[in-house]
PDB file of N, CA and C in Angstrom:
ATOM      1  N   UNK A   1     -75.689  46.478 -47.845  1.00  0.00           N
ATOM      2  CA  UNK A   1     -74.340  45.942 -47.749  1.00  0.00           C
ATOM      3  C   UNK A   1     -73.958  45.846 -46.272  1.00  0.00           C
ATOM      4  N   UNK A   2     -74.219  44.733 -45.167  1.00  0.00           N
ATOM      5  CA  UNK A   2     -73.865  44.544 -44.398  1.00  0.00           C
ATOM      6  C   UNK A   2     -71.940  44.383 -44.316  1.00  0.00           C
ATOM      7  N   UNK A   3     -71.675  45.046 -43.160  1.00  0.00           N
ATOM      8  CA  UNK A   3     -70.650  45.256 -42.591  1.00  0.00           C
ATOM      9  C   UNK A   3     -70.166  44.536 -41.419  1.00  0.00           C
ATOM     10  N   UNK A   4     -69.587  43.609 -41.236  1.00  0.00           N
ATOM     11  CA  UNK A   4     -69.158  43.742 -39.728  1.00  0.00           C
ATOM     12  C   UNK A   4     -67.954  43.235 -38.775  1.00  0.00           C
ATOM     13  N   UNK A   5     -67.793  43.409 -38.000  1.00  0.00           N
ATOM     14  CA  UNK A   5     -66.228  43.546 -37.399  1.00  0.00           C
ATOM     15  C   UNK A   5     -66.421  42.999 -36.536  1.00  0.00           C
ATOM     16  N   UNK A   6     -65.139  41.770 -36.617  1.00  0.00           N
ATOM     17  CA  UNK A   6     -65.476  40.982 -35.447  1.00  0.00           C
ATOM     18  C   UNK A   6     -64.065  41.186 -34.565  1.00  0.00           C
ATOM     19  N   UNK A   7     -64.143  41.588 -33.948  1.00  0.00           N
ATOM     20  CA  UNK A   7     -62.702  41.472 -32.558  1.00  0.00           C
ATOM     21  C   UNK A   7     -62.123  40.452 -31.723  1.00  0.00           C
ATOM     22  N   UNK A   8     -60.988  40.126 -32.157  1.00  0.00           N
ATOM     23  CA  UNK A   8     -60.385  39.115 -31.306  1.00  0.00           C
ATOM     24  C   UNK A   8     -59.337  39.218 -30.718  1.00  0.00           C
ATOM     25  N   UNK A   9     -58.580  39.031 -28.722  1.00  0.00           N
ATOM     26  CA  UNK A   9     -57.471  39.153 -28.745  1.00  0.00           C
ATOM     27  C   UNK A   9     -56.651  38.430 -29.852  1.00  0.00           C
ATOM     28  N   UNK A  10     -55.125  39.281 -29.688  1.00  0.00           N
ATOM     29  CA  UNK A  10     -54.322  38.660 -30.950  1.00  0.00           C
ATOM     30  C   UNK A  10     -53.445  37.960 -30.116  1.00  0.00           C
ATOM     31  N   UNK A  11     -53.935  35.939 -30.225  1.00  0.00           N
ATOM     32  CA  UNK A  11     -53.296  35.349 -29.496  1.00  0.00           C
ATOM     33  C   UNK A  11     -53.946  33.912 -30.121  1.00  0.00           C
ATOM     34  N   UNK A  12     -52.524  33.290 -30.330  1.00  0.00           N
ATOM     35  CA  UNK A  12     -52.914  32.016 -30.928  1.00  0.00           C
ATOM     36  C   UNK A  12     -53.462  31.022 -29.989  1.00  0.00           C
ATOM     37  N   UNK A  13     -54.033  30.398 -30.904  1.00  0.00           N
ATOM     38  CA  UNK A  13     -55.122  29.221 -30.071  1.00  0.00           C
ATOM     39  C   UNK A  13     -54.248  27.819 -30.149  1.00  0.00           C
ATOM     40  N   UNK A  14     -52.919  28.299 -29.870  1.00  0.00           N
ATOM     41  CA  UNK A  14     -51.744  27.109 -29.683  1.00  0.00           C
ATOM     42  C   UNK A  14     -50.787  27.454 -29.171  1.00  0.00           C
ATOM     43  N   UNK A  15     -49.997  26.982 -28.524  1.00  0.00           N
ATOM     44  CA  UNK A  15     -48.843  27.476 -27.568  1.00  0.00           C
ATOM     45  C   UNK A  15     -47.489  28.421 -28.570  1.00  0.00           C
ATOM     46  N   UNK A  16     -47.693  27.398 -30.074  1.00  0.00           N
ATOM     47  CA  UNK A  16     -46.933  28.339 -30.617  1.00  0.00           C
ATOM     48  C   UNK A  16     -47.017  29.376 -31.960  1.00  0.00           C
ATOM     49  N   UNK A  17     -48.319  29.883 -31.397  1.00  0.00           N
ATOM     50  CA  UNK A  17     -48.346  30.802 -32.335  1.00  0.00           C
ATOM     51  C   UNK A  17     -49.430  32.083 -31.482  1.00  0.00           C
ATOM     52  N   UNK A  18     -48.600  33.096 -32.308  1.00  0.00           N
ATOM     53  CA  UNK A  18     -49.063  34.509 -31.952  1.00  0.00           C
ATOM     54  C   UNK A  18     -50.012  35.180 -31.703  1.00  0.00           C
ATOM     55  N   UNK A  19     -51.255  34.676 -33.127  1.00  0.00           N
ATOM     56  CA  UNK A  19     -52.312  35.528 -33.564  1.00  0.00           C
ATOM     57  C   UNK A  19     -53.196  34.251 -34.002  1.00  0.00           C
ATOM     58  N   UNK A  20     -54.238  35.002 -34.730  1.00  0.00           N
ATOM     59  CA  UNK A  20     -55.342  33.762 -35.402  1.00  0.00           C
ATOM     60  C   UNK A  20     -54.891  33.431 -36.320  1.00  0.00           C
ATOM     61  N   UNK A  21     -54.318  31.787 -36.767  1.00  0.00           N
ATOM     62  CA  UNK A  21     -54.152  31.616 -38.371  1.00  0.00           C
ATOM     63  C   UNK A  21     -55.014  32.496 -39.690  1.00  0.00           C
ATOM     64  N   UNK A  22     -54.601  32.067 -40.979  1.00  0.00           N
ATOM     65  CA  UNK A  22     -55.210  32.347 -42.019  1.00  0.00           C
ATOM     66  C   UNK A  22     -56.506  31.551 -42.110  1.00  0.00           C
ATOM     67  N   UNK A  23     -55.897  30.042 -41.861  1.00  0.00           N
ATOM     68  CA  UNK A  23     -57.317  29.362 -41.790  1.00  0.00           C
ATOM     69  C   UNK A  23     -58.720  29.671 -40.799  1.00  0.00           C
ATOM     70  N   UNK A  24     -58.131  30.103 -39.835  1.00  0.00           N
ATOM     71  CA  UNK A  24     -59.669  30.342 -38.686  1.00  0.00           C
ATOM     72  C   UNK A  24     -60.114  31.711 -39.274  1.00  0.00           C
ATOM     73  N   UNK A  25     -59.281  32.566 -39.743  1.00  0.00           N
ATOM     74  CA  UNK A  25     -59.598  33.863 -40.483  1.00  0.00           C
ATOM     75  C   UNK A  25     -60.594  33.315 -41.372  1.00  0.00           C
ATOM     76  N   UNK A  26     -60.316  32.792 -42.314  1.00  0.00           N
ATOM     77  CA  UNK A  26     -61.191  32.303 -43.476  1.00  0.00           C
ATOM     78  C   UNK A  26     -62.431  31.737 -42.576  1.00  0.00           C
ATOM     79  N   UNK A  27     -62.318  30.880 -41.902  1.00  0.00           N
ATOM     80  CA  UNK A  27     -63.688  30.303 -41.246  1.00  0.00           C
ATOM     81  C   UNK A  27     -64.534  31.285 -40.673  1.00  0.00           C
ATOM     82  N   UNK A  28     -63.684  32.562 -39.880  1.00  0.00           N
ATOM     83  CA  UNK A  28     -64.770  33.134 -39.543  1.00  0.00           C
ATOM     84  C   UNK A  28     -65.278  33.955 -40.188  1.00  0.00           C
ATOM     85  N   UNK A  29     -64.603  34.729 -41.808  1.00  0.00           N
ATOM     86  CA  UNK A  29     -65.742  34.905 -42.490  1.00  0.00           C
ATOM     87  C   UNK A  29     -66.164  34.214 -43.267  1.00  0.00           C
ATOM     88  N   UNK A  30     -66.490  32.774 -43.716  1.00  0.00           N
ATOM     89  CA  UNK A  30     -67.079  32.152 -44.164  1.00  0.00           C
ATOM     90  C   UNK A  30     -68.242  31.932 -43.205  1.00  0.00           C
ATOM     91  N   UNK A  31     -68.438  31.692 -41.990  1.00  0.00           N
ATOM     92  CA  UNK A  31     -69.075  31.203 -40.787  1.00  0.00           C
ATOM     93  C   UNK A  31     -70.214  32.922 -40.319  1.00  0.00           C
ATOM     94  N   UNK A  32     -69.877  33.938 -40.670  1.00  0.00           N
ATOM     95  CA  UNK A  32     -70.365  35.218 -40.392  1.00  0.00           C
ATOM     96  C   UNK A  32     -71.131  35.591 -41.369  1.00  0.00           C
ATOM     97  N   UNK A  33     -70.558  35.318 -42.579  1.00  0.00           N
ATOM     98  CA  UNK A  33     -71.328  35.823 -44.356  1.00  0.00           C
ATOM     99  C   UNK A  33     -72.357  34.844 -44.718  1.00  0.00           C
ATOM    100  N   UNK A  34     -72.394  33.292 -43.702  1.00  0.00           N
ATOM    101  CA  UNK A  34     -73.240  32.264 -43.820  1.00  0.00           C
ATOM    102  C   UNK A  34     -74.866  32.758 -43.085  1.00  0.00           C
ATOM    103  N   UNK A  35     -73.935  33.161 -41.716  1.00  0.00           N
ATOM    104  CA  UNK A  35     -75.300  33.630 -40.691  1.00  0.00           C
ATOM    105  C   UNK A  35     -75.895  34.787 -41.322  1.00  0.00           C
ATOM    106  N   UNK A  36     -75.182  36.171 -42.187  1.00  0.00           N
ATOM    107  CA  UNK A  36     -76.157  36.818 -42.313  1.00  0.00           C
ATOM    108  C   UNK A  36     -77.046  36.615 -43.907  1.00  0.00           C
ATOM    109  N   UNK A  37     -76.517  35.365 -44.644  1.00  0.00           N
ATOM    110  CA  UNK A  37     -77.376  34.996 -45.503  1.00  0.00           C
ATOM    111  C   UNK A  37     -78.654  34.140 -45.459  1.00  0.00           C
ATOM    112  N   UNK A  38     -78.098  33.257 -44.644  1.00  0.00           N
ATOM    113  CA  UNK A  38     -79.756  32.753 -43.593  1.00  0.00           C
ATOM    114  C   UNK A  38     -80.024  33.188 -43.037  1.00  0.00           C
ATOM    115  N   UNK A  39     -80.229  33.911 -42.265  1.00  0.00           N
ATOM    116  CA  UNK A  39     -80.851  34.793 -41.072  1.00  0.00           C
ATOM    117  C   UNK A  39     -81.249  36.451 -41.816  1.00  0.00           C
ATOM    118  N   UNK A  40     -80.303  37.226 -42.468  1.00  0.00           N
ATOM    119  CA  UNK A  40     -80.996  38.502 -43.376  1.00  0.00           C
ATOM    120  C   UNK A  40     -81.008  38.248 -44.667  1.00  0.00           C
ATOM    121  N   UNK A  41     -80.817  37.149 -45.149  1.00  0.00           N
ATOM    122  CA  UNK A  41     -81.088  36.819 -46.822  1.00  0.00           C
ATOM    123  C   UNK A  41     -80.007  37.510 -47.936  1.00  0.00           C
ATOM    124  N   UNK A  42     -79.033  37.995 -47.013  1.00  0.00           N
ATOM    125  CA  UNK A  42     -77.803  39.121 -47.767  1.00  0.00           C
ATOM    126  C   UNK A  42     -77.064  38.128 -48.576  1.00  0.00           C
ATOM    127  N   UNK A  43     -76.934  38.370 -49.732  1.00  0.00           N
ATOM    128  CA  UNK A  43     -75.643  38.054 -50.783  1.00  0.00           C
ATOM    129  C   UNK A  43     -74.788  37.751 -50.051  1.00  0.00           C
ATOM    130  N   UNK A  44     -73.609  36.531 -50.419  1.00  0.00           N
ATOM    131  CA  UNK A  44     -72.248  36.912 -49.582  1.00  0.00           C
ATOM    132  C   UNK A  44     -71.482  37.896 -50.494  1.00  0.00           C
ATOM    133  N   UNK A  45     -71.728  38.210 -51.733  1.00  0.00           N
ATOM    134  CA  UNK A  45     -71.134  39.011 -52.314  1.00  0.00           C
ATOM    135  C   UNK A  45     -71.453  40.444 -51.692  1.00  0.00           C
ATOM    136  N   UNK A  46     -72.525  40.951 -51.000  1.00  0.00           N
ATOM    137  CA  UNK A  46     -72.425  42.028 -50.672  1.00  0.00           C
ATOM    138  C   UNK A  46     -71.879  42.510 -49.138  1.00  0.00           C
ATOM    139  N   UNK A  47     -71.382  41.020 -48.763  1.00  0.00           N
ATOM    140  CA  UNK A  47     -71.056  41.057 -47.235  1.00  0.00           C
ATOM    141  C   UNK A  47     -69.317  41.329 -46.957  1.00  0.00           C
ATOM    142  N   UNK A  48     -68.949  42.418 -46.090  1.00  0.00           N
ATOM    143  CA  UNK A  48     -67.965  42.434 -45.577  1.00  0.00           C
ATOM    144  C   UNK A  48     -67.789  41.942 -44.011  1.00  0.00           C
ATOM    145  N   UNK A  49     -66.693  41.149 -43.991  1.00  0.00           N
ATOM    146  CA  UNK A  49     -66.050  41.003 -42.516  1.00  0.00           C
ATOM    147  C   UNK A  49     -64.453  41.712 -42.441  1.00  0.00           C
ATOM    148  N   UNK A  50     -64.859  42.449 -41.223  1.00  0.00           N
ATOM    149  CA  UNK A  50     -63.634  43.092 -40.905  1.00  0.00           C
ATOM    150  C   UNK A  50     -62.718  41.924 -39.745  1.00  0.00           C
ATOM    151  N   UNK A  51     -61.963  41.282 -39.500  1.00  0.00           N
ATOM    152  CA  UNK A  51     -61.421  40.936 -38.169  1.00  0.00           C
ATOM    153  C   UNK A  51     -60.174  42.032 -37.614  1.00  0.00           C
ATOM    154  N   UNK A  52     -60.236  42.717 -36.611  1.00  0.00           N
ATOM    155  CA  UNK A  52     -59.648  43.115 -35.846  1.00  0.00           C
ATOM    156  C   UNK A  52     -58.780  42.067 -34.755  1.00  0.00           C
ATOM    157  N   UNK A  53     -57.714  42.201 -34.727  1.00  0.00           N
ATOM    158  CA  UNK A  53     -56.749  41.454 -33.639  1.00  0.00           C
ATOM    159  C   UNK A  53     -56.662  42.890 -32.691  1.00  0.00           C
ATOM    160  N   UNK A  54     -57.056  42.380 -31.866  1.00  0.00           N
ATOM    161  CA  UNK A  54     -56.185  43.637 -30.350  1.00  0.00           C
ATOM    162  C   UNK A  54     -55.545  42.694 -29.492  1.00  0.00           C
ATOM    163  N   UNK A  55     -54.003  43.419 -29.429  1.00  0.00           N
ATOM    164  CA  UNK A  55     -53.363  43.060 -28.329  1.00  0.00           C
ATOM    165  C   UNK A  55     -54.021  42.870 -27.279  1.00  0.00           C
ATOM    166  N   UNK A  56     -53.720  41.809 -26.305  1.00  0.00           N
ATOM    167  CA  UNK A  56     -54.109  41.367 -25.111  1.00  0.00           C
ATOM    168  C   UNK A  56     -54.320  42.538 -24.236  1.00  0.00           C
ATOM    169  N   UNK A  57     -53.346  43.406 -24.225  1.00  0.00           N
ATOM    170  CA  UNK A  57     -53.062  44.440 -22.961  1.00  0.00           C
ATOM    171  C   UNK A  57     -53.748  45.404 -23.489  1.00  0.00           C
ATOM    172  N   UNK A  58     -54.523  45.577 -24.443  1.00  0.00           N
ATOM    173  CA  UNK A  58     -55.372  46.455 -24.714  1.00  0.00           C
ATOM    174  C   UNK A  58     -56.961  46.623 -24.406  1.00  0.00           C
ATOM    175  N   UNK A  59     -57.403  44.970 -23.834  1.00  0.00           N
ATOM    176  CA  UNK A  59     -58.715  44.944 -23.526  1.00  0.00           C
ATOM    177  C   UNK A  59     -58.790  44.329 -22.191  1.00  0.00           C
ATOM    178  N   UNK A  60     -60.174  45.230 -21.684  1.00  0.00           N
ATOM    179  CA  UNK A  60     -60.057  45.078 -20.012  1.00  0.00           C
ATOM    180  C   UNK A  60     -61.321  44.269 -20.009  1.00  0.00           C
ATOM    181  N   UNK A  61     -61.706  43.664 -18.779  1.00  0.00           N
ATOM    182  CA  UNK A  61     -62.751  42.550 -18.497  1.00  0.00           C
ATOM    183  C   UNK A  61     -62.825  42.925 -17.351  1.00  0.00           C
ATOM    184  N   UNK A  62     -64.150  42.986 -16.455  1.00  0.00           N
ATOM    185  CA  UNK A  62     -64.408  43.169 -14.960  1.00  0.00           C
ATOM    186  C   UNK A  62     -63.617  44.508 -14.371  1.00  0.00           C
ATOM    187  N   UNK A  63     -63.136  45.471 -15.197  1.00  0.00           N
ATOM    188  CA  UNK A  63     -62.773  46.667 -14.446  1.00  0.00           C
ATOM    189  C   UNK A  63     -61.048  46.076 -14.241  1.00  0.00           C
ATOM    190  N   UNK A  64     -60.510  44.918 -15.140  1.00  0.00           N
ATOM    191  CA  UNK A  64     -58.994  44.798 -14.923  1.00  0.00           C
ATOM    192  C   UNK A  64     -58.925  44.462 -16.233  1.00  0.00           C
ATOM    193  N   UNK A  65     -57.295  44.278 -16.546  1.00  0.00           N
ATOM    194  CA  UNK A  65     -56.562  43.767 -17.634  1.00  0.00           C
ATOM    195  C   UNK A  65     -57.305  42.188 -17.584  1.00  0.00           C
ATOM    196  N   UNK A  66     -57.584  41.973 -18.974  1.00  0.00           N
ATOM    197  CA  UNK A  66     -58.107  40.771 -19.290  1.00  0.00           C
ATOM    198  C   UNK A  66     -57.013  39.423 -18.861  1.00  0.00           C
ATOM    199  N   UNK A  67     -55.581  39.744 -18.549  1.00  0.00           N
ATOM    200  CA  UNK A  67     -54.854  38.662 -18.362  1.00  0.00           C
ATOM    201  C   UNK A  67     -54.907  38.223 -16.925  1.00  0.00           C
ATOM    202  N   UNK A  68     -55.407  39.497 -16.146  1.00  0.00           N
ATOM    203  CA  UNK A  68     -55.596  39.963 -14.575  1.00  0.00           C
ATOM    204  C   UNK A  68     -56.426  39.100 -14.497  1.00  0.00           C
ATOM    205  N   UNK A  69     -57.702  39.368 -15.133  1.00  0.00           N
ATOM    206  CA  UNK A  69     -59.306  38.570 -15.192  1.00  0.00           C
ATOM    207  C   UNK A  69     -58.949  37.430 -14.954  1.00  0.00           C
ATOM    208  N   UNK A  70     -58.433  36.641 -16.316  1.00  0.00           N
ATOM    209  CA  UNK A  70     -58.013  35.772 -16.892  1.00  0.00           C
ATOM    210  C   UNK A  70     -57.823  34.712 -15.300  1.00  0.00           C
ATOM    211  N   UNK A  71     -56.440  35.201 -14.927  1.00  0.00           N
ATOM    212  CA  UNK A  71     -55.820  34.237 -13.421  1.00  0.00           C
ATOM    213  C   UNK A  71     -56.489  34.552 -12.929  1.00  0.00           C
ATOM    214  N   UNK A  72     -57.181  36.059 -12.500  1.00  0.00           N
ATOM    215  CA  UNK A  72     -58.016  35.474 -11.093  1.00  0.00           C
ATOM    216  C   UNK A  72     -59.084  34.671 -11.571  1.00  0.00           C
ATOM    217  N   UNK A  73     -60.082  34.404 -12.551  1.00  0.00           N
ATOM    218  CA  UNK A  73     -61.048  33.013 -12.923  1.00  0.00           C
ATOM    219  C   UNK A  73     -60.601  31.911 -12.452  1.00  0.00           C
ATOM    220  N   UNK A  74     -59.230  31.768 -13.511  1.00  0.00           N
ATOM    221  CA  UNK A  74     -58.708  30.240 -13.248  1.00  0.00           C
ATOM    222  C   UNK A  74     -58.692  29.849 -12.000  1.00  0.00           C
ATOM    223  N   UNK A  75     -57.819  30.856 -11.116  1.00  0.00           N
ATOM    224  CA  UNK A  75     -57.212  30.658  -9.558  1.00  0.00           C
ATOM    225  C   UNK A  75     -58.831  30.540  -8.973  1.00  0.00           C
ATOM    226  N   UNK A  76     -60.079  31.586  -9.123  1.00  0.00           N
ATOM    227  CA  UNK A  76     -61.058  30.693  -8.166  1.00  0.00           C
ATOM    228  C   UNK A  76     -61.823  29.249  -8.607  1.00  0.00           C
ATOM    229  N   UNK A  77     -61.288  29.058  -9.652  1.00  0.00           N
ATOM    230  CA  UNK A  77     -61.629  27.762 -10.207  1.00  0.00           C
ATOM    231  C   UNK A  77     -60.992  26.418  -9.631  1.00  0.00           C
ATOM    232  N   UNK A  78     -59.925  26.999  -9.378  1.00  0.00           N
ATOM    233  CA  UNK A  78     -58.877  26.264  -9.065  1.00  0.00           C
ATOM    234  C   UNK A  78     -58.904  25.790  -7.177  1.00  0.00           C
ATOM    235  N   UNK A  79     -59.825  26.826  -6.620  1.00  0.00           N
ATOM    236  CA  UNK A  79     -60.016  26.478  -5.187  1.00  0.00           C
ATOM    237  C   UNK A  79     -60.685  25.835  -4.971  1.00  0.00           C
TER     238      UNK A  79
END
């Protein structure tokens, strides 16, 4: 019985919304229970997906706040 948890900041992929819809929820375990049935031959009936949302200010990138990260990328992108 494969398990697995996928983590995402909780931040919509549109200006006006919060978190991940219901629909991309559904896709990504439809899209996760797919890979481990072709790839380990697992039932989707025996497959769980967990999604975790973490607040933004909870996950760090490069030794800073991921929003820190975030602008300084853009900004050397931007030079």
């Amino acid at each position: 019985m494969p398990i697995v948890t996928v983590q995402v900041t909780r931040e919509g992929t549109s200006a006006d919304r919060k978190s991940v819809s219901a629909e991309e929820k559904a896709a990504i375990i439809s899209g996760v229970s797919d890979v481990l049935l072709n790839v380990l031959n697992k039932p989707l009936e025996s497959t769980y997906v967990i999604i975790e949302e973490v607040e933004l200010d909870n996950w760090g990138w490069g030794g800073i706040p991921t929003a820190q990260y975030r602008a300084q990328r853009s900004a050397t992108a931007n030079s």
